[in-house]
Every structure is written in C-alpha cells, then in structure tokens.
N, C-alpha and C. Protein backbone atom coordinates (compact mmCIF):
# COMPACT_ATOMS: atom_id res chain seq x y z
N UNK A 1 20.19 -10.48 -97.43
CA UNK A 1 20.43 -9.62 -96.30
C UNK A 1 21.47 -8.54 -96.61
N UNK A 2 21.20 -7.75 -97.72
CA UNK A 2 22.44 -6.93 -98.08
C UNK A 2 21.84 -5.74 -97.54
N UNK A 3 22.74 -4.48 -97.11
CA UNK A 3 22.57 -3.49 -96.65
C UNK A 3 21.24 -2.57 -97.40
N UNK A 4 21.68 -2.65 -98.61
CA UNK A 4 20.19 -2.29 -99.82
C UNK A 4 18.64 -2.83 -99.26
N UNK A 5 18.33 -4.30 -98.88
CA UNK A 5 17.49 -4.60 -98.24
C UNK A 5 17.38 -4.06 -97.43
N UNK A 6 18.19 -3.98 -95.70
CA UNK A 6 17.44 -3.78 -94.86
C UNK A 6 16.94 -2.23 -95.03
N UNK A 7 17.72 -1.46 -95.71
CA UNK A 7 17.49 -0.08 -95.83
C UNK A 7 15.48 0.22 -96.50
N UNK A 8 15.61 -1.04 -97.34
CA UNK A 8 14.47 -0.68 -97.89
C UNK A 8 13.51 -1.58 -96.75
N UNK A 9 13.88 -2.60 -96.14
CA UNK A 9 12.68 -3.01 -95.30
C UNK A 9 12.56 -2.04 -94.30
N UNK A 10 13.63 -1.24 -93.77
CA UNK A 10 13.35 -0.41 -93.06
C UNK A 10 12.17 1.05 -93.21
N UNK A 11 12.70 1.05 -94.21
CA UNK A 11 11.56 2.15 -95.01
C UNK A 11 9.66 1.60 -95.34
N UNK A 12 9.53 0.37 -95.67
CA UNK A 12 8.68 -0.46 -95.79
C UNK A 12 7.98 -0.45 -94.52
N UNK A 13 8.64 -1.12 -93.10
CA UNK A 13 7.92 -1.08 -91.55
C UNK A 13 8.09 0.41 -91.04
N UNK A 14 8.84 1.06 -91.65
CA UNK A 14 8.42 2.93 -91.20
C UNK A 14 6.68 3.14 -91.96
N UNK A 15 6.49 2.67 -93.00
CA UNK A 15 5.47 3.14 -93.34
C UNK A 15 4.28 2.82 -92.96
N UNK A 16 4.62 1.42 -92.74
CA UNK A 16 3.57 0.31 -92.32
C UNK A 16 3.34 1.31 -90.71
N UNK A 17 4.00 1.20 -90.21
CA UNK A 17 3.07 2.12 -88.39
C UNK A 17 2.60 3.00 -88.87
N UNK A 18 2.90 3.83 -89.34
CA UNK A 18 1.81 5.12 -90.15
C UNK A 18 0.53 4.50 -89.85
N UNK A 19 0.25 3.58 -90.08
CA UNK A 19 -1.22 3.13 -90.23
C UNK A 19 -1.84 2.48 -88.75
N UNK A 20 -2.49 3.37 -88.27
CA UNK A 20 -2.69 2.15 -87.16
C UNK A 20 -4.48 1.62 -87.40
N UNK A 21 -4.91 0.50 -87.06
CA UNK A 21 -6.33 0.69 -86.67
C UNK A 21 -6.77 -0.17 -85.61
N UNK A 22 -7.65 -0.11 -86.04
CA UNK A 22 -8.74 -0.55 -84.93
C UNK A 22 -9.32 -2.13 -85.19
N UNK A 23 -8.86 -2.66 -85.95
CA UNK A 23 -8.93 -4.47 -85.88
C UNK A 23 -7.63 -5.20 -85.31
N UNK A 24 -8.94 -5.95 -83.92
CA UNK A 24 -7.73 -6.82 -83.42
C UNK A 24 -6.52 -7.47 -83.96
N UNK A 25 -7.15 -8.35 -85.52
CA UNK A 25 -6.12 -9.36 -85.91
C UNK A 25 -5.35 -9.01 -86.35
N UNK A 26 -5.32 -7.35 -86.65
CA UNK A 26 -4.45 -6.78 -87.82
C UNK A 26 -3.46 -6.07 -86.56
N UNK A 27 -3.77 -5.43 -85.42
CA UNK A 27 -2.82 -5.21 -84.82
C UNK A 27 -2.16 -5.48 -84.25
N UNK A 28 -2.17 -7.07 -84.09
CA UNK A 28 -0.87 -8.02 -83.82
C UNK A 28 -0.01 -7.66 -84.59
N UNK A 29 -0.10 -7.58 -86.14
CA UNK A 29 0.92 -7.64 -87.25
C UNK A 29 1.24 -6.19 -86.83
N UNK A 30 0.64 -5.15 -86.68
CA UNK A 30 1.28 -3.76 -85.83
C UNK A 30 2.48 -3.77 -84.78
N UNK A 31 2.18 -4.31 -83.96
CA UNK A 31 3.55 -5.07 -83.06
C UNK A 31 4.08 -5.62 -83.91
N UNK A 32 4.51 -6.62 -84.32
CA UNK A 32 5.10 -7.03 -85.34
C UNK A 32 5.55 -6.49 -85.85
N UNK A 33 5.40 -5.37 -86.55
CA UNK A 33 5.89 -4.23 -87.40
C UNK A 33 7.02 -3.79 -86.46
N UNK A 34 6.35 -3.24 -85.40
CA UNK A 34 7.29 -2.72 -84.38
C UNK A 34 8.67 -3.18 -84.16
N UNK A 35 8.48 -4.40 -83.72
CA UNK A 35 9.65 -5.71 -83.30
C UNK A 35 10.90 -5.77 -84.82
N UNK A 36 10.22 -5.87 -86.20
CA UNK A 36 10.84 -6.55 -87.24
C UNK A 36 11.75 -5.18 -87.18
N UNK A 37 11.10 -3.51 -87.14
CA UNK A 37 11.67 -2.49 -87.64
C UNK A 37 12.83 -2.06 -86.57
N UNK A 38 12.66 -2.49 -85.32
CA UNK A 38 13.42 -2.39 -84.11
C UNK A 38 15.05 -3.17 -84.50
N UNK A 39 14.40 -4.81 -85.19
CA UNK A 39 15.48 -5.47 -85.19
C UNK A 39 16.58 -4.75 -86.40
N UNK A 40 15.75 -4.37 -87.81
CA UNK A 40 16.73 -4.44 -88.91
C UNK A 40 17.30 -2.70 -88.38
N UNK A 41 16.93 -2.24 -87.79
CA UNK A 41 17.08 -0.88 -87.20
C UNK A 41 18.70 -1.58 -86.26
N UNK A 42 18.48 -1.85 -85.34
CA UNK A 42 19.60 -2.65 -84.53
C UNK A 42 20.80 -3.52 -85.18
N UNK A 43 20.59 -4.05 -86.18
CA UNK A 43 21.57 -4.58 -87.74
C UNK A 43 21.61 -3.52 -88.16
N UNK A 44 21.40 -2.23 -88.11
CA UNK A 44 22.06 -0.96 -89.30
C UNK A 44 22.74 -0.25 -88.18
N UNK A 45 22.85 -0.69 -86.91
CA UNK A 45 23.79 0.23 -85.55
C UNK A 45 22.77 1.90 -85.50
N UNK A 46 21.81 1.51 -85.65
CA UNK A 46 20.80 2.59 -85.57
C UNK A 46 20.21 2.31 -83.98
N UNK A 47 20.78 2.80 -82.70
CA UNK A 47 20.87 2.37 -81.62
C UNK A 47 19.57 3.28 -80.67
N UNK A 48 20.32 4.68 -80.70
CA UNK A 48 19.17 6.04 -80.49
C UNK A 48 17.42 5.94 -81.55
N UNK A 49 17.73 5.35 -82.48
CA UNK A 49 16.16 5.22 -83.31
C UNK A 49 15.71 3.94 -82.56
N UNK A 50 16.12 2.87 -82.70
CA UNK A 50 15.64 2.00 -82.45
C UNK A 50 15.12 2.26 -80.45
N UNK A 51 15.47 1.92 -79.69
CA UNK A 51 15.33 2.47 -78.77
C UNK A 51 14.36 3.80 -78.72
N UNK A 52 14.21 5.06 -79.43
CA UNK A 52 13.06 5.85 -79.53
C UNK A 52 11.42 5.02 -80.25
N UNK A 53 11.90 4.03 -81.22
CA UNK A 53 10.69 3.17 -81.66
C UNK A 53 10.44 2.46 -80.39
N UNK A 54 11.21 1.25 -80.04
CA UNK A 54 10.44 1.03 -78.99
C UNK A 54 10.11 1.57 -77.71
N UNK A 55 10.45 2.41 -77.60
CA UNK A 55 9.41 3.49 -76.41
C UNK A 55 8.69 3.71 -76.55
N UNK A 56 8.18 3.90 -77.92
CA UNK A 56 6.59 3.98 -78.33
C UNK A 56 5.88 2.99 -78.13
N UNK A 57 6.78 1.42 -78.95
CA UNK A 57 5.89 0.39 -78.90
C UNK A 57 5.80 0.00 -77.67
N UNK A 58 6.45 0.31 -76.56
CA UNK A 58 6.45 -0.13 -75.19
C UNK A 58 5.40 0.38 -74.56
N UNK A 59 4.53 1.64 -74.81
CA UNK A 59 3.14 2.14 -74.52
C UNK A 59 2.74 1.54 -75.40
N UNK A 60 2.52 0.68 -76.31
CA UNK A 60 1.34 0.28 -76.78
C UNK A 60 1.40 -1.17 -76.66
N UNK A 61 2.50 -2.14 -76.32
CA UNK A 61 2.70 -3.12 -75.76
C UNK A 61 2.95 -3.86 -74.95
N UNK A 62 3.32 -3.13 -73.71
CA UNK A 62 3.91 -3.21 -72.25
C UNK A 62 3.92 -4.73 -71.79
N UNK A 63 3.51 -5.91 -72.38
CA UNK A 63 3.71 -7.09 -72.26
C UNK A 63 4.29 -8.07 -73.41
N UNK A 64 4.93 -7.41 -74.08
CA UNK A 64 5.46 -7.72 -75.62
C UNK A 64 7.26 -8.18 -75.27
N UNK A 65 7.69 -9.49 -74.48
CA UNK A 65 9.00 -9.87 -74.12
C UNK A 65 9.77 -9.36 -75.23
N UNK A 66 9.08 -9.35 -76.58
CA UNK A 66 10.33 -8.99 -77.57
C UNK A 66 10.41 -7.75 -77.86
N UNK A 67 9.71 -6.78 -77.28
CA UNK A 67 9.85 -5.53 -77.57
C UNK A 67 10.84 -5.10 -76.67
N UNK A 68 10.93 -5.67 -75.30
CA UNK A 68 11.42 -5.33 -73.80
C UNK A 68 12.90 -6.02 -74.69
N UNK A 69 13.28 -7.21 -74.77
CA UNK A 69 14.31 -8.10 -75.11
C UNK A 69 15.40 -7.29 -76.14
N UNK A 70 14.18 -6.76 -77.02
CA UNK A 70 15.27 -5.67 -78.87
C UNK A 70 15.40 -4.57 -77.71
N UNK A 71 15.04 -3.95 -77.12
CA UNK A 71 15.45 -2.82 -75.98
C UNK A 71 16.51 -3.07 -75.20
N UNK A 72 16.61 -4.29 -75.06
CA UNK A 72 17.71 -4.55 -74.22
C UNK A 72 18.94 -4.51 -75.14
N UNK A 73 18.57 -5.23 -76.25
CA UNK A 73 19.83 -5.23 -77.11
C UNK A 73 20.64 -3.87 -77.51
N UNK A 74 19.43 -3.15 -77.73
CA UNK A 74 19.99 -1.58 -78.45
C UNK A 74 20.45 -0.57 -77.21
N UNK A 75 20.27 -1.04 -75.87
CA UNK A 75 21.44 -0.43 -75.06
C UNK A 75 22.47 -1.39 -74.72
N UNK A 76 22.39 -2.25 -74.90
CA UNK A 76 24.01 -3.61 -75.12
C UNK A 76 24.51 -2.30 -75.74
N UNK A 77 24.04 -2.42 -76.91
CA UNK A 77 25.01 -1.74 -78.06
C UNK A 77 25.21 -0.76 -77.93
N UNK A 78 24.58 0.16 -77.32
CA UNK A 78 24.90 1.49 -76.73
C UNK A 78 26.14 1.62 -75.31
N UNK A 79 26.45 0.19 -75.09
CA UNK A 79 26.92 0.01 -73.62
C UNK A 79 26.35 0.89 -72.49
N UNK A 80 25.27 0.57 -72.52
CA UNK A 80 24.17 1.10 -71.16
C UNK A 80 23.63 -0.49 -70.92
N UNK A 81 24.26 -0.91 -70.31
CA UNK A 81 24.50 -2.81 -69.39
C UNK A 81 23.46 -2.78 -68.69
N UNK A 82 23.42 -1.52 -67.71
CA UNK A 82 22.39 -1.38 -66.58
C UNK A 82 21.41 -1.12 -66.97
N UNK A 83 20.82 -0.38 -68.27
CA UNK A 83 19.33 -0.49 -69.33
C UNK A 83 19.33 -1.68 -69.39
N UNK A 84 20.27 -1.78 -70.15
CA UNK A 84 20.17 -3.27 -70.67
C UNK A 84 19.38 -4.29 -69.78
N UNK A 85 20.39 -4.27 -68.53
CA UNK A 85 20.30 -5.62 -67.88
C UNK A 85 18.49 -5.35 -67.25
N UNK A 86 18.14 -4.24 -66.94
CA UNK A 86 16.69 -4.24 -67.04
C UNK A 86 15.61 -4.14 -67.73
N UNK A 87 16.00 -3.96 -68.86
CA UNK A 87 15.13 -4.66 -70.22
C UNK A 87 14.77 -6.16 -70.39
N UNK A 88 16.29 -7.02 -70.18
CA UNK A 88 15.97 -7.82 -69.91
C UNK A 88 15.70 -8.82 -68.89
N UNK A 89 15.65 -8.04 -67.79
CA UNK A 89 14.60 -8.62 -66.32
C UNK A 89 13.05 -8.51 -66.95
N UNK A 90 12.97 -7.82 -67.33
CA UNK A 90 11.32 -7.36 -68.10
C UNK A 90 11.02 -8.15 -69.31
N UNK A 91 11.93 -8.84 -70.12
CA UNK A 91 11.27 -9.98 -71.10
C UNK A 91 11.48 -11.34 -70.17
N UNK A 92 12.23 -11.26 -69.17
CA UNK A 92 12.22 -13.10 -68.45
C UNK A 92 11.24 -12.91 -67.94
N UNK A 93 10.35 -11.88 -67.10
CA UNK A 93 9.40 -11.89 -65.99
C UNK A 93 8.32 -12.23 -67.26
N UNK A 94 8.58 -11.45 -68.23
CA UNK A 94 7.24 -12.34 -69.10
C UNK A 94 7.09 -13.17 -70.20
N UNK A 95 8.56 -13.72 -70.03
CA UNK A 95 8.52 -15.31 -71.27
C UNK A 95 9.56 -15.42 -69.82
N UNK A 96 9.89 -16.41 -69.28
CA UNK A 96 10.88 -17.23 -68.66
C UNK A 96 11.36 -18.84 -69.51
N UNK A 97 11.37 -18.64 -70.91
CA UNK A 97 10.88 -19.95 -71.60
C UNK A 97 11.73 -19.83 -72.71
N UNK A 98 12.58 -18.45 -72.62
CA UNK A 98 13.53 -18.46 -74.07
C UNK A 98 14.49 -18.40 -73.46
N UNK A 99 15.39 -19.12 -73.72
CA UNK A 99 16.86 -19.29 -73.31
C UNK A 99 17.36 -18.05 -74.17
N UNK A 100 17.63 -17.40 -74.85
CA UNK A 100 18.03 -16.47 -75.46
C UNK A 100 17.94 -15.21 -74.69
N UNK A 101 17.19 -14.83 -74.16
CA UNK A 101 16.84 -13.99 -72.84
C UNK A 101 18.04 -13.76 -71.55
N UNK A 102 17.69 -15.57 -71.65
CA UNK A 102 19.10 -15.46 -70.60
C UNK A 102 20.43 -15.37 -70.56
N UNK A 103 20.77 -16.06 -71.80
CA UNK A 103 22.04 -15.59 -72.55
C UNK A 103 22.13 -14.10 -72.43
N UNK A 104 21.01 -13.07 -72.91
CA UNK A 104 21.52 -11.87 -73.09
C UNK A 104 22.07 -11.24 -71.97
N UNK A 105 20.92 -11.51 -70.82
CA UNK A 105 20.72 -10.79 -69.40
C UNK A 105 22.43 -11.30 -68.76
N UNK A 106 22.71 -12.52 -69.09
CA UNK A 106 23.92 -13.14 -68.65
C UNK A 106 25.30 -12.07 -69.32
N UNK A 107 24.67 -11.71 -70.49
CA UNK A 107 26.05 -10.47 -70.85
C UNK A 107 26.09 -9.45 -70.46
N UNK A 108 25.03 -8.76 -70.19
CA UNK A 108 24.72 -7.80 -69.36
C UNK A 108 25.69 -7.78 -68.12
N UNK A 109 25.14 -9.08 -67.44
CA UNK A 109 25.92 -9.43 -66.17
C UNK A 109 27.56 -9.33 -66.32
N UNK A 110 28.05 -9.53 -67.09
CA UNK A 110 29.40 -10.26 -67.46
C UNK A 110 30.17 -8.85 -67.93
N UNK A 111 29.60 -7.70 -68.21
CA UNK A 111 29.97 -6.53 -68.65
C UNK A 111 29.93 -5.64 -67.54
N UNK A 112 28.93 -5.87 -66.62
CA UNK A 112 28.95 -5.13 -65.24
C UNK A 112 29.76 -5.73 -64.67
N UNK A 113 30.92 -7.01 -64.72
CA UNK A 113 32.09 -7.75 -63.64
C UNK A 113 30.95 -8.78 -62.78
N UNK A 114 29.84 -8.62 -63.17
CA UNK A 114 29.24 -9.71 -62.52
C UNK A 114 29.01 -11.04 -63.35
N UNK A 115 30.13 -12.03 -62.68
CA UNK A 115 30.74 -13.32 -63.39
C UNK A 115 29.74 -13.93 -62.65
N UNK A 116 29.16 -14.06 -61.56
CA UNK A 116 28.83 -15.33 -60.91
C UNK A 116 26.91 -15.14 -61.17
N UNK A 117 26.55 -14.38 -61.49
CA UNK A 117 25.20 -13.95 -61.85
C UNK A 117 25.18 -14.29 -63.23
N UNK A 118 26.51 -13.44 -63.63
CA UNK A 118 26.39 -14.41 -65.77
C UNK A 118 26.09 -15.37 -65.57
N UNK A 119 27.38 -16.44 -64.77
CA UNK A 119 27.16 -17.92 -64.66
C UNK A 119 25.76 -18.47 -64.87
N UNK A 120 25.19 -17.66 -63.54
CA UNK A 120 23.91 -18.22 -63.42
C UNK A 120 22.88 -18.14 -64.72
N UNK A 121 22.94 -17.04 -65.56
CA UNK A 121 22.00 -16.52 -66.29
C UNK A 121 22.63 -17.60 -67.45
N UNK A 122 23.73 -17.94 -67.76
CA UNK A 122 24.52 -18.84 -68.95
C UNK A 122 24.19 -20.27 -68.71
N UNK A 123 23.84 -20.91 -67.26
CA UNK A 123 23.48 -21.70 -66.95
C UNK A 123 21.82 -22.28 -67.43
N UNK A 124 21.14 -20.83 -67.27
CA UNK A 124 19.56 -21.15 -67.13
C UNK A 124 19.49 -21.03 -68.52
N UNK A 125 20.24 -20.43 -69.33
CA UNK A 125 19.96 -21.14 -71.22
C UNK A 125 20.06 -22.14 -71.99
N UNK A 126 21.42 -22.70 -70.97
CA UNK A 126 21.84 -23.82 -71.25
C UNK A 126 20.73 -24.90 -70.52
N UNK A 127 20.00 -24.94 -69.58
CA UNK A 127 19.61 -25.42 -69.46
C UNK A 127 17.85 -25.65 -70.14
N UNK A 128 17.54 -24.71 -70.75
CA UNK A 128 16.61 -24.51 -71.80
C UNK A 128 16.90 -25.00 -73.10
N UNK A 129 17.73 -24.96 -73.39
CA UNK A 129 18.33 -25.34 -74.82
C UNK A 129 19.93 -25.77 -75.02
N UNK A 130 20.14 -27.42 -74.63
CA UNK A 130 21.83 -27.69 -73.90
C UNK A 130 22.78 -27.01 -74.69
N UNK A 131 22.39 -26.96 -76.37
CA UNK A 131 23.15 -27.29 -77.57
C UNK A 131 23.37 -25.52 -77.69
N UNK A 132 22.79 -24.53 -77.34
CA UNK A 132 22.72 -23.00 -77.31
C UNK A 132 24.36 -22.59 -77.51
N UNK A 133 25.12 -22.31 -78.67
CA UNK A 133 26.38 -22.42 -78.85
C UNK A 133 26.60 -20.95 -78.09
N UNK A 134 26.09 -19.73 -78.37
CA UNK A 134 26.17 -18.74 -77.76
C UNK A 134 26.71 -18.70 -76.41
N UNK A 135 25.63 -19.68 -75.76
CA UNK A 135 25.80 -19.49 -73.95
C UNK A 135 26.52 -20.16 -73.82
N UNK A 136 26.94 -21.34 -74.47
CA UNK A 136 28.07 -22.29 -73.95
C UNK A 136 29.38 -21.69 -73.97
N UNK A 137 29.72 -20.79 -75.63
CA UNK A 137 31.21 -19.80 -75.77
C UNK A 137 31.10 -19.20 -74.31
N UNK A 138 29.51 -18.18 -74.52
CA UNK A 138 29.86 -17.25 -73.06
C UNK A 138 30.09 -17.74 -71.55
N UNK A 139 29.78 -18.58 -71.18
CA UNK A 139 29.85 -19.58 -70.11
C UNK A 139 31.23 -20.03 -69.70
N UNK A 140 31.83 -20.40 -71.08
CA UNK A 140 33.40 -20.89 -70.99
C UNK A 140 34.35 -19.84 -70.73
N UNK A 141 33.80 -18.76 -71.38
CA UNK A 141 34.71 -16.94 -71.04
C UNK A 141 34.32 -16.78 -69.69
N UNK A 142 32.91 -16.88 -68.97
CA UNK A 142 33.00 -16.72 -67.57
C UNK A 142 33.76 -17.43 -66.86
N UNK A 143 33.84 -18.73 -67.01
CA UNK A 143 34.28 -19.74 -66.48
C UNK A 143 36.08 -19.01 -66.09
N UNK A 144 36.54 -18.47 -67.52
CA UNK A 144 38.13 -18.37 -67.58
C UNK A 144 37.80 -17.14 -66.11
N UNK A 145 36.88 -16.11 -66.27
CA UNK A 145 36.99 -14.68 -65.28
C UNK A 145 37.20 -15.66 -63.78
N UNK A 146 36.52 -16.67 -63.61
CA UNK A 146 36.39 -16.96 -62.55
C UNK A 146 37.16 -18.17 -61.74
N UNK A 147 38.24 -18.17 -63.15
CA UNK A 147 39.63 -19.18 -63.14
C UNK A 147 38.95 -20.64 -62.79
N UNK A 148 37.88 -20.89 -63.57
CA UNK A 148 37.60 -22.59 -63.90
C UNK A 148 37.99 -22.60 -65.44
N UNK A 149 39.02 -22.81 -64.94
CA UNK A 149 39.84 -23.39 -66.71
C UNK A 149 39.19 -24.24 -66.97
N UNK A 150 39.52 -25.74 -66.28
CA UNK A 150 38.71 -27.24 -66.76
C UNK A 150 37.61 -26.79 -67.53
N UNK A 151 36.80 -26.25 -66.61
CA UNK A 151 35.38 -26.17 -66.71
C UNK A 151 35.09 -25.30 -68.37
N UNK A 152 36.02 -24.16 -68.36
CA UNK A 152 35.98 -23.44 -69.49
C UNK A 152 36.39 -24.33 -70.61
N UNK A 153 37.52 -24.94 -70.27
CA UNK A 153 37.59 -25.77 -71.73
C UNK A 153 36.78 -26.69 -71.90
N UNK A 154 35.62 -26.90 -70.90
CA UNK A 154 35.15 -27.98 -71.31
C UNK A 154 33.50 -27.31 -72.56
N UNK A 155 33.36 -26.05 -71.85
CA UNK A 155 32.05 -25.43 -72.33
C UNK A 155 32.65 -25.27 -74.00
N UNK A 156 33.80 -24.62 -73.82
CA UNK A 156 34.55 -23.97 -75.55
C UNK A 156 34.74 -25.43 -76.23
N UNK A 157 34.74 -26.34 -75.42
CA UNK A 157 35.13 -27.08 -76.58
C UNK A 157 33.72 -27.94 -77.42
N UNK A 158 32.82 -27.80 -76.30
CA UNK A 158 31.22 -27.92 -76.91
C UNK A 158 31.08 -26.86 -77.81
N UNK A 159 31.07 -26.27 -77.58
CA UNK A 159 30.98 -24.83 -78.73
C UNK A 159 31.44 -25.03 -79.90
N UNK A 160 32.95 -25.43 -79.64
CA UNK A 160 33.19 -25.74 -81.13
C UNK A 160 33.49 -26.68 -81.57
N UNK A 161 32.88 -27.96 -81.01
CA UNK A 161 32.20 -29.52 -81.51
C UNK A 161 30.94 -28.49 -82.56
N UNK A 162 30.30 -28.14 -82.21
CA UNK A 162 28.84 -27.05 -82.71
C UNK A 162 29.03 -26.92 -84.20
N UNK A 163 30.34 -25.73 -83.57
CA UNK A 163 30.69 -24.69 -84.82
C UNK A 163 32.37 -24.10 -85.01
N UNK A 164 32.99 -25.05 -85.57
CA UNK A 164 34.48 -25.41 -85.88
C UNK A 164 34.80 -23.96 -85.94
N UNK A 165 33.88 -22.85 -86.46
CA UNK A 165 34.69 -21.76 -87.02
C UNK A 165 34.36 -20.45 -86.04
N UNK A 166 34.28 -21.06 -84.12
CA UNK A 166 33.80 -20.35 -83.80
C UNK A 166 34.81 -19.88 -83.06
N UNK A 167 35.43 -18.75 -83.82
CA UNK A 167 36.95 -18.14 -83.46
C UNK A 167 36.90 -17.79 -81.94
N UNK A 168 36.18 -17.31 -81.57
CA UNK A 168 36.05 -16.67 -79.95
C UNK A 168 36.58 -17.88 -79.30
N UNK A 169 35.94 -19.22 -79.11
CA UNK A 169 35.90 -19.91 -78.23
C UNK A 169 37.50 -20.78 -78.62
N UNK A 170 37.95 -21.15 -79.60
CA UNK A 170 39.08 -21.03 -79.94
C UNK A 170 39.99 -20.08 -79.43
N UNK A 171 39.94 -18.79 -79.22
CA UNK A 171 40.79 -18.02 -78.39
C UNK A 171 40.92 -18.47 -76.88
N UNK A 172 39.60 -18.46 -76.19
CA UNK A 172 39.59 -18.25 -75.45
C UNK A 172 39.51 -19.45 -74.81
N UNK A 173 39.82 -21.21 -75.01
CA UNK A 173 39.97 -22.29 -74.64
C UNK A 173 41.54 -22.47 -74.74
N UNK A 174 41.94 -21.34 -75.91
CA UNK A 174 43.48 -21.51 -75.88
C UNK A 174 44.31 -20.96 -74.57
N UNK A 175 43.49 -19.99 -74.20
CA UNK A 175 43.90 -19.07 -72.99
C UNK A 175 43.85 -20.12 -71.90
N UNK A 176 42.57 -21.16 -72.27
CA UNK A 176 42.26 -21.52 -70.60
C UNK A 176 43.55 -22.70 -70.20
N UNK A 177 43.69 -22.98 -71.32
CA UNK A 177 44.46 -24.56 -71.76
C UNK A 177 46.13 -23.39 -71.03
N UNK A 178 45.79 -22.40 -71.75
CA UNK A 178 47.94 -21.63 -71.67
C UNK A 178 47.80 -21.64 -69.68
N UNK A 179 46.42 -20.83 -69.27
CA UNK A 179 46.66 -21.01 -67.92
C UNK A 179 46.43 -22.04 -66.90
N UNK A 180 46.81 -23.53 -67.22
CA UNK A 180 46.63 -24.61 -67.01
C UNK A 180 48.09 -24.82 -66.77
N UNK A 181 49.02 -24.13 -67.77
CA UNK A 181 50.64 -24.50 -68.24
C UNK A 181 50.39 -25.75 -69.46
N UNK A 182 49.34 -26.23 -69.76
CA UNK A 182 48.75 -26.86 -71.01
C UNK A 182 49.52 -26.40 -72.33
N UNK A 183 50.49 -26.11 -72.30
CA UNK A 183 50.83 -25.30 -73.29
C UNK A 183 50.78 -26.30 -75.06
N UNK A 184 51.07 -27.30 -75.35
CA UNK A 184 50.66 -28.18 -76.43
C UNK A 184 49.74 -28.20 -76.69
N UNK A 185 48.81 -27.99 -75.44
CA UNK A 185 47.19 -27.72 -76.11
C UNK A 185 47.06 -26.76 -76.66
C-alpha cells in the first residue's frame, strides 16, 4: 500500500472506465471499477475528483450503497457533514445491514453537535457488529459530549481491550476518568 501503488492503481481503474460495454457480467466489475477508484482516490485526499467520479457513477448506479457510502466519505473529508450526512441516509435506505454505514452517518451526526442522533447511529453498529472498535471509541467520545463518563469509560475501555494502541480512546477515557475527579485513573 505505498503511495507508488495507489498512484498506479489509480491510473489502472482510470483506464479501465474508458471502456464501457454492453455485457451484463462484465459491468458489475464496471461499478466496481468505480467504487475501488473512488476509494484509492479518497486515500490520496483527492476529495473534488473523487466526488466528480462518483457523480458519474451515481447516474449509472443510483442503487450502489457503496457508491452513495465513498460519497459520503469524500465530503467527511471535505467537511461538508450535511453532504455527508445525506450520502449516507442513501447507503442505509439501501443496505441497512452494514454497521459501518452507521458508524459513518453517526460522525456526520457528531460533527453537526448532534450527540444524541450519533448515539443513536453508534448504537445501531454496535448493535450489528458488538466488537466494531470504531463505533465503540466513537460512542465513548459521545458519551464524554453528553457527560456519561461511566458509560464512556466503559465503551473506551472495550475499545482498547480490542486494540491496546488505540491512542484516541486512551485520551479520551483519560478525560472521562479526570472528569469523574478519578484522577489515579
């Protein structure tokens, strides 16, 4: 995954759409193309391209959750929350089945000051997938916005039962523990 790769896979799925045709089985792997070039596009902070690709693939896929979902991401990253957060209303309405979805839509939420809608959206991943280290960190950071310390240290510290080296939740269980007066913790 070195920068040299994606540069050249990027160049590789630029060429590959060049081609479109007219067999079903092959233009699945067309979407596909779409999605892979969207993502390594979104890993190079190529935010304005990626986002102009899928506008295209979005007329030619309009039921494609992961085309709607990498759209959502590349205005995250643009901090356009409110794209965002309706990109990804548009991949839950048509996968409701990836917890990853909801995690995102939940940051969305959490960047607009809407803590109690994150909750909810950090909740419905976790409840798709318990072990989801992502939603559990983000869950425990809502938790602190919404001054459930307990509760936050309890999500951060699942998190990093997970993944020891997961500095965020380490910060931010330290915070919950300091505003407890926990201070040894």
């Amino acid at each position: 995954n070195s920068i040299g790769d994606k540069v050249s896979a990027e160049r590789y799925y630029s060429e590959a759409l060049k081609y479109d045709t007219l067999y079903p089985s092959i233009n699945n792997l067309y979407e596909y193309a779409y999605i892979n070039l969207a993502s390594i596009k979104l890993s190079l902070k190529k935010d304005d391209e990626t986002i102009g690709l899928l506008n295209k693939a979005v007329i030619k896929y309009p039921n494609n959750c992961s085309i709607h979902n990498n759209m959502g991401l590349a205005f995250f990253a643009k901090g356009d929350y409110s794209s965002a957060l309706a990109e990804y209303n548009r991949a839950i309405s048509l996968d409701p089945t990836i917890n990853a979805y909801f995690n995102n839509r939940g940051m969305a939420e959490f960047k607009l000051k809407n803590f109690a809608e994150a909750l909810d959206n950090f909740n419905k991943s976790l409840e798709l997938n318990s072990g989801f280290q992502d939603a559990l960190t983000n869950r425990g950071i809502t938790k602190t916005e919404l001054t459930d310390y307990t509760g936050a240290i309890s999500d951060l510290t699942s998190a990093i039962q997970i993944n020891p080296n997961n500095k965020i939740a380490w910060y931010f269980r330290g915070k919950a523990y300091s505003k407890l007066n926990m201070k040894v913790e």
